[in-house]
N, C-alpha and C. Protein backbone atom coordinates (compact mmCIF):
# COMPACT_ATOMS: atom_id res chain seq x y z
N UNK A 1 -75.99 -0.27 4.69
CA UNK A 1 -74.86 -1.07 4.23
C UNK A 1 -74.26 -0.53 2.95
N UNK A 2 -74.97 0.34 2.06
CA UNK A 2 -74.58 0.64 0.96
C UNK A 2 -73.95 1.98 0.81
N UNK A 3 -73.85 2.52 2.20
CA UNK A 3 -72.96 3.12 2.40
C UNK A 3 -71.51 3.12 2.39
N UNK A 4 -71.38 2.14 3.43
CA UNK A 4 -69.43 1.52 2.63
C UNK A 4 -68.90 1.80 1.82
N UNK A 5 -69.83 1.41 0.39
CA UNK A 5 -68.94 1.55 -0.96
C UNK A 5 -68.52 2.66 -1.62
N UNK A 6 -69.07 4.05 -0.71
CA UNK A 6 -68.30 5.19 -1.39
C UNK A 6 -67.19 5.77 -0.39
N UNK A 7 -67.07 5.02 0.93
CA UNK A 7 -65.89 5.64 1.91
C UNK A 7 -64.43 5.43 1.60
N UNK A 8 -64.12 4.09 0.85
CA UNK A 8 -62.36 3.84 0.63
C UNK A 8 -61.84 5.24 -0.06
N UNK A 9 -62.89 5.98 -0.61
CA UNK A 9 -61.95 6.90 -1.51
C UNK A 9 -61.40 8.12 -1.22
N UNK A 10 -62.37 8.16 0.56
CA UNK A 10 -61.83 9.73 0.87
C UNK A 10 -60.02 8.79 1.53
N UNK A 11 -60.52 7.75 2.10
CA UNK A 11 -58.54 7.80 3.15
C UNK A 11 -57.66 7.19 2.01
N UNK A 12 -58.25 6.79 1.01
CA UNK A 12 -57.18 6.27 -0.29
C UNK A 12 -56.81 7.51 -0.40
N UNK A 13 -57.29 8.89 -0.89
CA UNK A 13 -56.96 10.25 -0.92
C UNK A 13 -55.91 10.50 -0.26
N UNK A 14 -56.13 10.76 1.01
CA UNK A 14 -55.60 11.31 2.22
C UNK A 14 -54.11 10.36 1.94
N UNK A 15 -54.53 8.90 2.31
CA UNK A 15 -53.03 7.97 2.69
C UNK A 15 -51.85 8.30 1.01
N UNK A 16 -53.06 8.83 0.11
CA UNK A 16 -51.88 9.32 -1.12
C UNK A 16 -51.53 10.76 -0.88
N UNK A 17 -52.20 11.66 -0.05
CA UNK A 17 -51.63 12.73 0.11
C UNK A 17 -50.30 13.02 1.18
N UNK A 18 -50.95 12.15 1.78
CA UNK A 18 -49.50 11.82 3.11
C UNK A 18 -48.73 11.38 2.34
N UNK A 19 -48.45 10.02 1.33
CA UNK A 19 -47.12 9.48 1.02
C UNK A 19 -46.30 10.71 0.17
N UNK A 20 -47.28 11.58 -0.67
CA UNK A 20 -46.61 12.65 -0.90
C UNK A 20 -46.05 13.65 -0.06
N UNK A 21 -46.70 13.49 0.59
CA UNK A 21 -46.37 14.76 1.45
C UNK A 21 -44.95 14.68 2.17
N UNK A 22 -45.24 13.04 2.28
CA UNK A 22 -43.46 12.21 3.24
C UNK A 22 -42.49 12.60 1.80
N UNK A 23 -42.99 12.05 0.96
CA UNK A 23 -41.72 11.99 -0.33
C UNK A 23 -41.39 13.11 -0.30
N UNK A 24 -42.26 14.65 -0.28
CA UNK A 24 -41.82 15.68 -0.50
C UNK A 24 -40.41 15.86 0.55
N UNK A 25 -41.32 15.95 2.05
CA UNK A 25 -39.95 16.22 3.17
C UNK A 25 -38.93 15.50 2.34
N UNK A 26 -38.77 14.23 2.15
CA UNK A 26 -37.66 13.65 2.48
C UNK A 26 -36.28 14.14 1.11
N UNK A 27 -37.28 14.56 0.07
CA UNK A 27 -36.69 15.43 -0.66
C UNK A 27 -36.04 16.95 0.01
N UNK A 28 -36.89 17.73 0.24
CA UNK A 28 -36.31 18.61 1.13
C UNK A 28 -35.20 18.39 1.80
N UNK A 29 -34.99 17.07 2.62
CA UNK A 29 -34.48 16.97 3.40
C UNK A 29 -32.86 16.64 2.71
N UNK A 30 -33.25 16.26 1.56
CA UNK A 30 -32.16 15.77 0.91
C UNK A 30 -30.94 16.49 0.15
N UNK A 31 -32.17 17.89 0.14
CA UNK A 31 -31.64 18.81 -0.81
C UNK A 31 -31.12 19.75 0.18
N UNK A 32 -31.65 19.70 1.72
CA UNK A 32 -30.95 20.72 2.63
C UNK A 32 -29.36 19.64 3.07
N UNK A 33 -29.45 18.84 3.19
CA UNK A 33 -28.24 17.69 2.97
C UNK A 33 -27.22 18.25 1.88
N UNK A 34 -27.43 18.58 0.88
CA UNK A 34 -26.36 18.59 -0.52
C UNK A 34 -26.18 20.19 0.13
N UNK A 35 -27.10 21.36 0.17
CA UNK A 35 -26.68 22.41 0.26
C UNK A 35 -25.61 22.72 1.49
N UNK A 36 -25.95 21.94 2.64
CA UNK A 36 -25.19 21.98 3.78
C UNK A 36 -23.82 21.61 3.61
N UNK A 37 -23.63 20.34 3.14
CA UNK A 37 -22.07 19.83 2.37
C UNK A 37 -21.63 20.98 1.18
N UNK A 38 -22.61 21.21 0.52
CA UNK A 38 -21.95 22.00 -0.24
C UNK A 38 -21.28 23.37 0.44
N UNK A 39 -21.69 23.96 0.96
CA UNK A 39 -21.25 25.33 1.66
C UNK A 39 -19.94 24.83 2.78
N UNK A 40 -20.19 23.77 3.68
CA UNK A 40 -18.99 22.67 4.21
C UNK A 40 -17.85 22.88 3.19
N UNK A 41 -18.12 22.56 2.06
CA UNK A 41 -16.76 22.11 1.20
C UNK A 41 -16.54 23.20 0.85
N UNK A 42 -17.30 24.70 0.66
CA UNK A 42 -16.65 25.59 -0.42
C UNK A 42 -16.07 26.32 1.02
N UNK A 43 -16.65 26.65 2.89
CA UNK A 43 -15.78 27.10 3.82
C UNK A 43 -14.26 26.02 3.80
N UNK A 44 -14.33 24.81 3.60
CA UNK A 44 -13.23 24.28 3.75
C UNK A 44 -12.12 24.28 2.79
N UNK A 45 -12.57 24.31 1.82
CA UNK A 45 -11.72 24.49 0.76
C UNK A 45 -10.90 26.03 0.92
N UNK A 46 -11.96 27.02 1.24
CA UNK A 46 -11.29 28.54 1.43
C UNK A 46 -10.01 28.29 2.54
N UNK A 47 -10.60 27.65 3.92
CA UNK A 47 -10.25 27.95 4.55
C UNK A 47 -8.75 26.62 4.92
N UNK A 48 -8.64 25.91 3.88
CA UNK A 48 -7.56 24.99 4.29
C UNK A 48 -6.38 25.15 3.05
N UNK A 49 -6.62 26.40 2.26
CA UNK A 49 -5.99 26.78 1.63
C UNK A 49 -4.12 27.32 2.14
N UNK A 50 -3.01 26.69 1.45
CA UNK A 50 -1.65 27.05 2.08
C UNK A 50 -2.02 28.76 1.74
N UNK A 51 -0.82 29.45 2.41
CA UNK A 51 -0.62 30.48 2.49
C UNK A 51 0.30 30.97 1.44
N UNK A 52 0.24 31.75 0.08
CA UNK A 52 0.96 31.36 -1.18
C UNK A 52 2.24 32.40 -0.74
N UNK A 53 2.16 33.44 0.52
CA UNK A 53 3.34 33.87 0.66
C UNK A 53 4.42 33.42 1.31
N UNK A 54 4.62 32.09 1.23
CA UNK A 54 5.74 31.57 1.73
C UNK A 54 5.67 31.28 3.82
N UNK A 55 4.89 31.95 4.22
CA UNK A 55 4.64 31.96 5.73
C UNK A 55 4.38 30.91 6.06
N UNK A 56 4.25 30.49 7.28
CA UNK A 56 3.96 29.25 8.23
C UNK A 56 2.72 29.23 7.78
N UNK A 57 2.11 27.87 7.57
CA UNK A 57 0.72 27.18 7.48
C UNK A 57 0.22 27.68 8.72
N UNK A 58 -0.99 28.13 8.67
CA UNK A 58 -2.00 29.11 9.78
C UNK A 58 -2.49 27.52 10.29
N UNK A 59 -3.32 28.47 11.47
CA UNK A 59 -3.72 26.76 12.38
C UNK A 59 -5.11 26.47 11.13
N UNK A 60 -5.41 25.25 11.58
CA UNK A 60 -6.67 24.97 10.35
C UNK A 60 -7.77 26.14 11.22
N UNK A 61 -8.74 26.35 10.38
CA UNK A 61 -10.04 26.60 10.68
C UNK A 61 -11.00 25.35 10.90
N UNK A 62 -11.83 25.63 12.81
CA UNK A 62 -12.09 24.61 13.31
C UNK A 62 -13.63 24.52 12.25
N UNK A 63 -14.28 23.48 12.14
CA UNK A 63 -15.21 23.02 11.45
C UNK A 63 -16.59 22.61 12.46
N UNK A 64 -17.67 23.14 12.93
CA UNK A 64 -18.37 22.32 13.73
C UNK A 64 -19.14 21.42 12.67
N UNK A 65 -19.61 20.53 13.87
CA UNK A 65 -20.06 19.05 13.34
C UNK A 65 -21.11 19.21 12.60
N UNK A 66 -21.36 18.47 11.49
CA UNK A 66 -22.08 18.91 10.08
C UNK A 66 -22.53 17.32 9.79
N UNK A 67 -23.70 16.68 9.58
CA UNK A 67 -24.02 15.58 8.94
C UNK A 67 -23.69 15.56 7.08
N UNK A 68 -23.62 14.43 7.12
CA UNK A 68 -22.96 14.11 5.09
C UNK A 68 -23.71 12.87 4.99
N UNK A 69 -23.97 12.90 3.59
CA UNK A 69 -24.26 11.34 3.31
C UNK A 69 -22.64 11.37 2.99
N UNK A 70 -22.89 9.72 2.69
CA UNK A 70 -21.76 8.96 1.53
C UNK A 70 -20.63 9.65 0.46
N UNK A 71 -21.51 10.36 -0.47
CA UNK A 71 -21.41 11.00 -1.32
C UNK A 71 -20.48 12.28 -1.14
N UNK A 72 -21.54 13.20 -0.03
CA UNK A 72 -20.66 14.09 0.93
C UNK A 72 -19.56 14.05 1.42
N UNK A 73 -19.32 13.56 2.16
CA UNK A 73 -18.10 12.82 2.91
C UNK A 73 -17.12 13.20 1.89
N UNK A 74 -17.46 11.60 0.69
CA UNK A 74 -16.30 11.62 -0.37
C UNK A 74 -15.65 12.71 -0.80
N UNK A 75 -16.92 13.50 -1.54
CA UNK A 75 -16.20 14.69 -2.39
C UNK A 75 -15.71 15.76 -1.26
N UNK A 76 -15.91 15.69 -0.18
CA UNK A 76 -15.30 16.99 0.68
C UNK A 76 -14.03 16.39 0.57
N UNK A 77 -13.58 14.61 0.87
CA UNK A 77 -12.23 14.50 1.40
C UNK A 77 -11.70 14.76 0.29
N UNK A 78 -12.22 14.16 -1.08
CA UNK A 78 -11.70 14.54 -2.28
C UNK A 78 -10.90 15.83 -2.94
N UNK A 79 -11.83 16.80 -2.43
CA UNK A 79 -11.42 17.94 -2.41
C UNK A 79 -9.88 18.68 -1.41
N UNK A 80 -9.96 17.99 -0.95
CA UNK A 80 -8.76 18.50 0.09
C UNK A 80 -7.37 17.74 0.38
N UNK A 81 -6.08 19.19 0.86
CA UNK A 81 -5.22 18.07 0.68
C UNK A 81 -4.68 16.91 1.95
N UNK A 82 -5.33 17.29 3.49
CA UNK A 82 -5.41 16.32 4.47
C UNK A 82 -6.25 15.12 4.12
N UNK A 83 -6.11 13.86 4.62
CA UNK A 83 -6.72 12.99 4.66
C UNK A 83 -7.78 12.77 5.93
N UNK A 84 -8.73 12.65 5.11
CA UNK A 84 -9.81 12.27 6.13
C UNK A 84 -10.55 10.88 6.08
N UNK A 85 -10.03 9.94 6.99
CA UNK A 85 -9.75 8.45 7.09
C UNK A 85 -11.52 8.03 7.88
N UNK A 86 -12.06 7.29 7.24
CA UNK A 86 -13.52 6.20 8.11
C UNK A 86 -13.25 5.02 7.66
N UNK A 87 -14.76 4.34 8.09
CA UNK A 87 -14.37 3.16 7.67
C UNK A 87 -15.17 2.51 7.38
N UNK A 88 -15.39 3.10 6.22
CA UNK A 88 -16.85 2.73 4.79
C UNK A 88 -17.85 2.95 5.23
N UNK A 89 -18.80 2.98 4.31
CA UNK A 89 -20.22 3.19 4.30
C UNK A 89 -21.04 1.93 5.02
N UNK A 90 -21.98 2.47 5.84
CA UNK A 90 -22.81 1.68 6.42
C UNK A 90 -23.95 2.28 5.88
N UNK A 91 -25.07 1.26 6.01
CA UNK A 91 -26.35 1.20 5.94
C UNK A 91 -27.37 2.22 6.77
N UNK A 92 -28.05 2.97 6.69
CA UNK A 92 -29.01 3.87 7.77
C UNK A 92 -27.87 4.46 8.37
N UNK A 93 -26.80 5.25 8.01
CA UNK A 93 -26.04 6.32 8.50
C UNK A 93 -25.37 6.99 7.71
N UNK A 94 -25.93 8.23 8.88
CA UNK A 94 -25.02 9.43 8.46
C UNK A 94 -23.55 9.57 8.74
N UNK A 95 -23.03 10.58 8.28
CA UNK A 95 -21.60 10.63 8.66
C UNK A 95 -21.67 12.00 9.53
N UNK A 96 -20.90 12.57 10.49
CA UNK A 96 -20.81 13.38 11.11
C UNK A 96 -19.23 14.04 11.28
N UNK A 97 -19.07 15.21 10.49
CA UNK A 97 -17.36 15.70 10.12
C UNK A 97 -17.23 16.19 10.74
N UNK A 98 -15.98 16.75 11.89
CA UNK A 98 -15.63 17.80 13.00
C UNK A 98 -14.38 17.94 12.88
N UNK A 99 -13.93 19.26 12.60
CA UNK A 99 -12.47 19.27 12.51
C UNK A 99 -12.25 20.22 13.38
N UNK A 100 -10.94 20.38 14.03
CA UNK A 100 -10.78 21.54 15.49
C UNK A 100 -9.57 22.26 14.31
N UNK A 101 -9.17 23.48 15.12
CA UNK A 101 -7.92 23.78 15.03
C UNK A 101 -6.44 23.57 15.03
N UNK A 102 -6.60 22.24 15.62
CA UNK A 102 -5.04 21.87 15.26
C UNK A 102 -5.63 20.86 14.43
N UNK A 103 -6.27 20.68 13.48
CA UNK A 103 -6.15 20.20 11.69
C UNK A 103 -6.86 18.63 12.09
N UNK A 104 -7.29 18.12 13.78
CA UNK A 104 -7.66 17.46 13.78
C UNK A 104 -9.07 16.79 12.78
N UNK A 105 -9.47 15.47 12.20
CA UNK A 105 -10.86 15.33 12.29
C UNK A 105 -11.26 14.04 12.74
N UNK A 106 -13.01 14.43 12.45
CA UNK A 106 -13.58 13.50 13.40
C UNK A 106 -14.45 12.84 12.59
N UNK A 107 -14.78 11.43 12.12
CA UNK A 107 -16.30 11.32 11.14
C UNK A 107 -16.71 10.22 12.01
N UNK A 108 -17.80 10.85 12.72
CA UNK A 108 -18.82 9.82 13.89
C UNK A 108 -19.94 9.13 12.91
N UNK A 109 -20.30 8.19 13.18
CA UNK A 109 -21.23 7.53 12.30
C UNK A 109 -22.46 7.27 13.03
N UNK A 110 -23.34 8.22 12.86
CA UNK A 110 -24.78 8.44 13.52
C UNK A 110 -26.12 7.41 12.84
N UNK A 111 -26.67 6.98 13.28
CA UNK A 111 -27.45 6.23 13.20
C UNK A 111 -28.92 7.17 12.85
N UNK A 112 -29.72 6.95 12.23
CA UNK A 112 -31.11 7.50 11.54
C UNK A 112 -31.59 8.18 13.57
N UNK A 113 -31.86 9.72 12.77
CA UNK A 113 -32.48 10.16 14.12
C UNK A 113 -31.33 10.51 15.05
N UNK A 114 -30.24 10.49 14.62
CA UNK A 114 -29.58 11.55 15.95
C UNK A 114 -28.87 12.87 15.05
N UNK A 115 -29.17 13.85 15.29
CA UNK A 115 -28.50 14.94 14.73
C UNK A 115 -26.85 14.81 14.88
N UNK A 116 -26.25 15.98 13.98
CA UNK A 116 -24.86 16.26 13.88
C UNK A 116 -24.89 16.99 15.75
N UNK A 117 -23.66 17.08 16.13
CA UNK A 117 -23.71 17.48 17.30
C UNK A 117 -24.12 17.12 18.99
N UNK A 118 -24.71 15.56 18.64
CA UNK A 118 -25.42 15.51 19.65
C UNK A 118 -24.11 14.83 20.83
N UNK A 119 -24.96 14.63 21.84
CA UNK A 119 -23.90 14.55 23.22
C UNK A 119 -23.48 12.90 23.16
N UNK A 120 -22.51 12.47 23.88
CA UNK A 120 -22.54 11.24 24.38
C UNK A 120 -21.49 10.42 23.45
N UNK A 121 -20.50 9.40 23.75
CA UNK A 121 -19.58 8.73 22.91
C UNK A 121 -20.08 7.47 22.87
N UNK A 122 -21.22 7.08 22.15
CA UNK A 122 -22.00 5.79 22.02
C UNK A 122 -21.80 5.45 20.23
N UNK A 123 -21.35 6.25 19.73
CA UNK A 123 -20.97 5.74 18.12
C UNK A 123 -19.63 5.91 17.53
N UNK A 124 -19.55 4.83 17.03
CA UNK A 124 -18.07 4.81 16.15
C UNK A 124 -17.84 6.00 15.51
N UNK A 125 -16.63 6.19 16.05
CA UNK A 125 -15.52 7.36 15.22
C UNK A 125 -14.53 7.31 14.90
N UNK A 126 -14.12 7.83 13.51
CA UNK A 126 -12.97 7.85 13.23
C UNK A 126 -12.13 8.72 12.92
N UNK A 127 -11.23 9.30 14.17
CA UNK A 127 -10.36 10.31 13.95
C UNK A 127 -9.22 10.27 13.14
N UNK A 128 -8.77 11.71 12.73
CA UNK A 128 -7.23 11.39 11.76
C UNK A 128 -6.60 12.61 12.71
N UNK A 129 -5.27 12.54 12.80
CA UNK A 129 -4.52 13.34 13.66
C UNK A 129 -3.25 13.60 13.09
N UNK A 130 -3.01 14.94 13.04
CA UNK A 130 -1.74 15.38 12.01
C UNK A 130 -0.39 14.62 12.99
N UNK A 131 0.49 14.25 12.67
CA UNK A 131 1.25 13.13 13.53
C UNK A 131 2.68 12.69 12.67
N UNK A 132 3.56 13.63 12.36
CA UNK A 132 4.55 13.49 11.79
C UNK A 132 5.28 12.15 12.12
N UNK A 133 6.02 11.21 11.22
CA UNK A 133 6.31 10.13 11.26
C UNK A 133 5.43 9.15 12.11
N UNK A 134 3.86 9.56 11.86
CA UNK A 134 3.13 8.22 12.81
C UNK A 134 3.67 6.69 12.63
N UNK A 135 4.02 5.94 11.42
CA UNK A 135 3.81 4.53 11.89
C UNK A 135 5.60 4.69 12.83
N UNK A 136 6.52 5.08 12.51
CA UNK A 136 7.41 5.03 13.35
C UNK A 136 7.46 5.35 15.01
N UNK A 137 6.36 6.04 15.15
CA UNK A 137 6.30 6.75 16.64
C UNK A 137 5.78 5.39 17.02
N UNK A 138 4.28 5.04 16.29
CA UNK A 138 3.64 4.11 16.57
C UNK A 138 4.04 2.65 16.78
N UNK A 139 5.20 2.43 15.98
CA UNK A 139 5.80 1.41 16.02
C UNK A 139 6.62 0.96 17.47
N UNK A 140 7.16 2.25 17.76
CA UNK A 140 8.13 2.58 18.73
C UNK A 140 7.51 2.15 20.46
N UNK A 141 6.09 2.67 20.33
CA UNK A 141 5.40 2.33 21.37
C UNK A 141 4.63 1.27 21.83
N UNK A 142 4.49 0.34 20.31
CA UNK A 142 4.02 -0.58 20.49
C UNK A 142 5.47 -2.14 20.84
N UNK A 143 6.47 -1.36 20.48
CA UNK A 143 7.20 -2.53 20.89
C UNK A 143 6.98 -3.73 20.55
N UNK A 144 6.77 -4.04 19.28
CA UNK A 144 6.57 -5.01 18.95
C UNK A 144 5.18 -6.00 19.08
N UNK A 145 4.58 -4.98 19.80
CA UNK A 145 3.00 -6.03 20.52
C UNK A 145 2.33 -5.36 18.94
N UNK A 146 2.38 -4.58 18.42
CA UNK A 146 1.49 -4.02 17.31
C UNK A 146 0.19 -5.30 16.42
N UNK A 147 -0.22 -4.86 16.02
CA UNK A 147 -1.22 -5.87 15.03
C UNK A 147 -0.94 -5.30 13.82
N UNK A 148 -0.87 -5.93 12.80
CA UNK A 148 -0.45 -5.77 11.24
C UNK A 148 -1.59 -5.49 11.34
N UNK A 149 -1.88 -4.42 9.80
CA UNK A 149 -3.24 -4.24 9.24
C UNK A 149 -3.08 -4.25 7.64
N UNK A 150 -3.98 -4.14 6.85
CA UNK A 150 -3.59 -3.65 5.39
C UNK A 150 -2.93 -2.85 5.11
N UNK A 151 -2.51 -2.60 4.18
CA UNK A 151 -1.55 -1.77 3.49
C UNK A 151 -0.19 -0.99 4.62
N UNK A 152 0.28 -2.47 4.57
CA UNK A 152 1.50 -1.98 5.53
C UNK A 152 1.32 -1.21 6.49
N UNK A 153 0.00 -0.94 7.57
CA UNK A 153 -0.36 -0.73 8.75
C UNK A 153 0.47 -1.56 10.14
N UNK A 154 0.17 -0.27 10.78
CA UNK A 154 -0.17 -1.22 12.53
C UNK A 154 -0.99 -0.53 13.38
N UNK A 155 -1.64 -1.52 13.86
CA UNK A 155 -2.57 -1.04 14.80
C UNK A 155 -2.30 -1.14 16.55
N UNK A 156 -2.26 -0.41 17.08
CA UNK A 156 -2.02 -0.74 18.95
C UNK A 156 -3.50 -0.22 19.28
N UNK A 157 -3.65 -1.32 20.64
CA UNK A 157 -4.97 -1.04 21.25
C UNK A 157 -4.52 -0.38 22.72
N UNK A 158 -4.98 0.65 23.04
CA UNK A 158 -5.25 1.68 24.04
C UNK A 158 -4.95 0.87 25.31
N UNK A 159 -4.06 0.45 26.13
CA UNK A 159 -4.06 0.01 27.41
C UNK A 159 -5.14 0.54 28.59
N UNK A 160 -4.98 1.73 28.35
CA UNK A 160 -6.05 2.50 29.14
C UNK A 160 -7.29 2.91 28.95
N UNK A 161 -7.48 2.66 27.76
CA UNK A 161 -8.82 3.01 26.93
C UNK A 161 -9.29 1.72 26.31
N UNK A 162 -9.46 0.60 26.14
CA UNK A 162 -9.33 -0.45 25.01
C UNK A 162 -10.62 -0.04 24.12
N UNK A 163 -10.83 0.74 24.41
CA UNK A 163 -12.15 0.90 22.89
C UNK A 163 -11.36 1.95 21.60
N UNK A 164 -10.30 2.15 22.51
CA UNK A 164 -9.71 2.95 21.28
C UNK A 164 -8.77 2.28 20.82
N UNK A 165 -7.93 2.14 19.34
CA UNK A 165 -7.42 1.41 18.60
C UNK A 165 -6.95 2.67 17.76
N UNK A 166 -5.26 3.18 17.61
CA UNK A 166 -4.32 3.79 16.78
C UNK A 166 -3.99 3.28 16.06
N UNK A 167 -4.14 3.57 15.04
CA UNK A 167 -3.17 3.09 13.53
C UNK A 167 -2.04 4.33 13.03
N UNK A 168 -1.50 3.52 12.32
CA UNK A 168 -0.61 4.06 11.46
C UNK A 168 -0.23 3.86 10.28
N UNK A 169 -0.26 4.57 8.96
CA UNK A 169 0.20 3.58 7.79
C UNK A 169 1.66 4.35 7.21
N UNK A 170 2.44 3.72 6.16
CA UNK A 170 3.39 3.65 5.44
C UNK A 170 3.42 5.25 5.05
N UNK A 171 4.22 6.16 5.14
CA UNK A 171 4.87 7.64 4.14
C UNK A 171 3.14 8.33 4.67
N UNK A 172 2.76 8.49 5.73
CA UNK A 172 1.27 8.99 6.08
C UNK A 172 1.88 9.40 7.47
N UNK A 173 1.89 11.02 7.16
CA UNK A 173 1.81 12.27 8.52
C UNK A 173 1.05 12.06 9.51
N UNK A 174 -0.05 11.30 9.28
CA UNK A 174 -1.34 11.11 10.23
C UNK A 174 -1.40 9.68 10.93
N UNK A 175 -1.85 10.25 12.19
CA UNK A 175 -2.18 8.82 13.01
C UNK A 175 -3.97 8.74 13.13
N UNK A 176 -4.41 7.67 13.39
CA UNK A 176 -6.10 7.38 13.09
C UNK A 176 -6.59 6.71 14.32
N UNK A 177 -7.34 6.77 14.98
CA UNK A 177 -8.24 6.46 15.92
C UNK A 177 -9.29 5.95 16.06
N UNK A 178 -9.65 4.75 15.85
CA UNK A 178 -10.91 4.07 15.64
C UNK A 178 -11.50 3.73 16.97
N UNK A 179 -12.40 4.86 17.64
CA UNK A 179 -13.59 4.42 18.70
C UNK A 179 -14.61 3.90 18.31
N UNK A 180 -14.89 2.97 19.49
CA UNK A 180 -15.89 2.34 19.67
C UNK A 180 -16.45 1.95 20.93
N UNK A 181 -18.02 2.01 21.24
CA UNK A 181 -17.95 2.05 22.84
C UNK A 181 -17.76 -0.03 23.31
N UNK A 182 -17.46 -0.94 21.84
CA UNK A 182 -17.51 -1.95 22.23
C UNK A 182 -16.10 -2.41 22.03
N UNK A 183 -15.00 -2.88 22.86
CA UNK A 183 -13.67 -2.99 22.58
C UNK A 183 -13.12 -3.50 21.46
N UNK A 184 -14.83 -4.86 21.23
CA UNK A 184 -14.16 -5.84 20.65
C UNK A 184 -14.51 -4.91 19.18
N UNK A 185 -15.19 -4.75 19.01
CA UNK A 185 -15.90 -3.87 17.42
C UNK A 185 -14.42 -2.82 16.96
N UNK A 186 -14.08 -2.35 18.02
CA UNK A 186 -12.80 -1.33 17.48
C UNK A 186 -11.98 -1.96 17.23
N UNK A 187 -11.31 -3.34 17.55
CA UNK A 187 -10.26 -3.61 17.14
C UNK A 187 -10.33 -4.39 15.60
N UNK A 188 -11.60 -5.24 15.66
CA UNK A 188 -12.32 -5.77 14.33
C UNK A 188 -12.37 -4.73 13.14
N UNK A 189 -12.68 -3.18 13.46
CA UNK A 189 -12.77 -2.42 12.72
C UNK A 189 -11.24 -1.72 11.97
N UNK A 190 -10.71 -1.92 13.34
CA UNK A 190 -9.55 -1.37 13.14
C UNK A 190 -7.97 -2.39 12.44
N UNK A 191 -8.77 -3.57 12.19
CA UNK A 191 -7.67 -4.58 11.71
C UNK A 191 -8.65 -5.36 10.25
N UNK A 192 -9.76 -4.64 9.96
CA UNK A 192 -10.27 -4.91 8.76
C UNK A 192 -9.86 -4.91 7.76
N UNK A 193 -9.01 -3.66 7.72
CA UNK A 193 -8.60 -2.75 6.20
C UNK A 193 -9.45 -2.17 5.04
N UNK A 194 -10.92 -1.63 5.92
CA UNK A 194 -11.47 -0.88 6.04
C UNK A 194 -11.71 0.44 6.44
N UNK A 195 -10.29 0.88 7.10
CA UNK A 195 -10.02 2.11 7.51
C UNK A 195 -9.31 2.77 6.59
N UNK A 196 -9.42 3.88 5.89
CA UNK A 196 -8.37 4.34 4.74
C UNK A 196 -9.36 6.16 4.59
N UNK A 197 -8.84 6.21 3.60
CA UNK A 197 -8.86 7.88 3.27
C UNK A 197 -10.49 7.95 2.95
N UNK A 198 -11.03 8.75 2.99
CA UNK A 198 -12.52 8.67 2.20
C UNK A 198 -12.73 9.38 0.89
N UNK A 199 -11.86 10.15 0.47
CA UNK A 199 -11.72 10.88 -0.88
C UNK A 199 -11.34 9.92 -2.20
């Protein structure tokens, strides 16, 4: 029986070598996070640069999908002169940035445990789309059915799609796209006034 009293100290050991060992990863993990955004922002910044000789704006350089925290996100949109529109920070997610060649982007909001890239349209996204005079086009098609949103918005919901929800706001080139695989969540999201620039 008097054995017992010297065993707590080897797995007290161990269960403190594991919590270090977790803290360490998750550091790692944090710091491969900042380096990844960071190199993100310094290709994007190169590469969304105007052309100072007077020539036609080149198509964008496409971006594959890259996880960000919060933080990330911000200072990339910050940095640049397109707008890149979500719709705030949530709790246990990542952000996921994808921009194509025609200047489109994408910030999917991944949940703990799914990588940047992965398959399937099961999480909210929010696209921005270069879209000269959007709220007027937008206006035009909605015929009057539109939904007001903040800041002198309108929103139309997708006849054919209803999980998707277009906006448009006031003196803004860009039209915005709020998916969701639940109809009702996109339009809630999309008439919050919670949708805006992330920079």
């Amino acid at each position: 029986m008097n054995q017992v009293t010297g065993s707590p100290a080897g797995p007290a050991r161990r269960s403190g070598g594991i919590r270090r060992l977790l803290e360490d990863r998750r550091v790692a993990v944090a710091a491969a996070i900042v380096v990844v955004a960071a190199v993100v922002l310094v290709a994007w910044l190169l590469l969304s640069r105007d052309d100072s000789s007077g020539s036609a704006k080149q198509p964008a350089e496409p971006v594959k999908p890259v996880a960000l925290s919060e933080s990330g996100l911000k200072t990339l949109a910050g940095a640049v002169e397109e707008p890149i529109y979500w719709a705030g920070a949530q709790k246990g997610f990542m952000y996921e940035l994808r921009r194509t060649a025609n200047g489109s982007t994408y910030v999917r909001y991944l949940p703990r445990g799914v990588k940047a890239g992965a398959g399937g349209a099961r999480y909210l996204t929010i696209a921005t789309y270069p879209f000269p005079d959007a709220l007027d086009a937008l206006e035009k098609v909605a015929g009057g059915k539109g939904i007001d949103v903040p800041g002198g918005g309108v929103a139309l919901v997708s006849a054919q799609r209803p999980m998707s929800v277009h906006l448009a706001f006031p003196d803004v080139d860009y039209q915005v796209e709020v998916f969701d695989p639940s109809p009702e969540r996109a339009r809630e999201i999309a008439a919050s006034g919670n949708v805006r620039p992330a920079g």
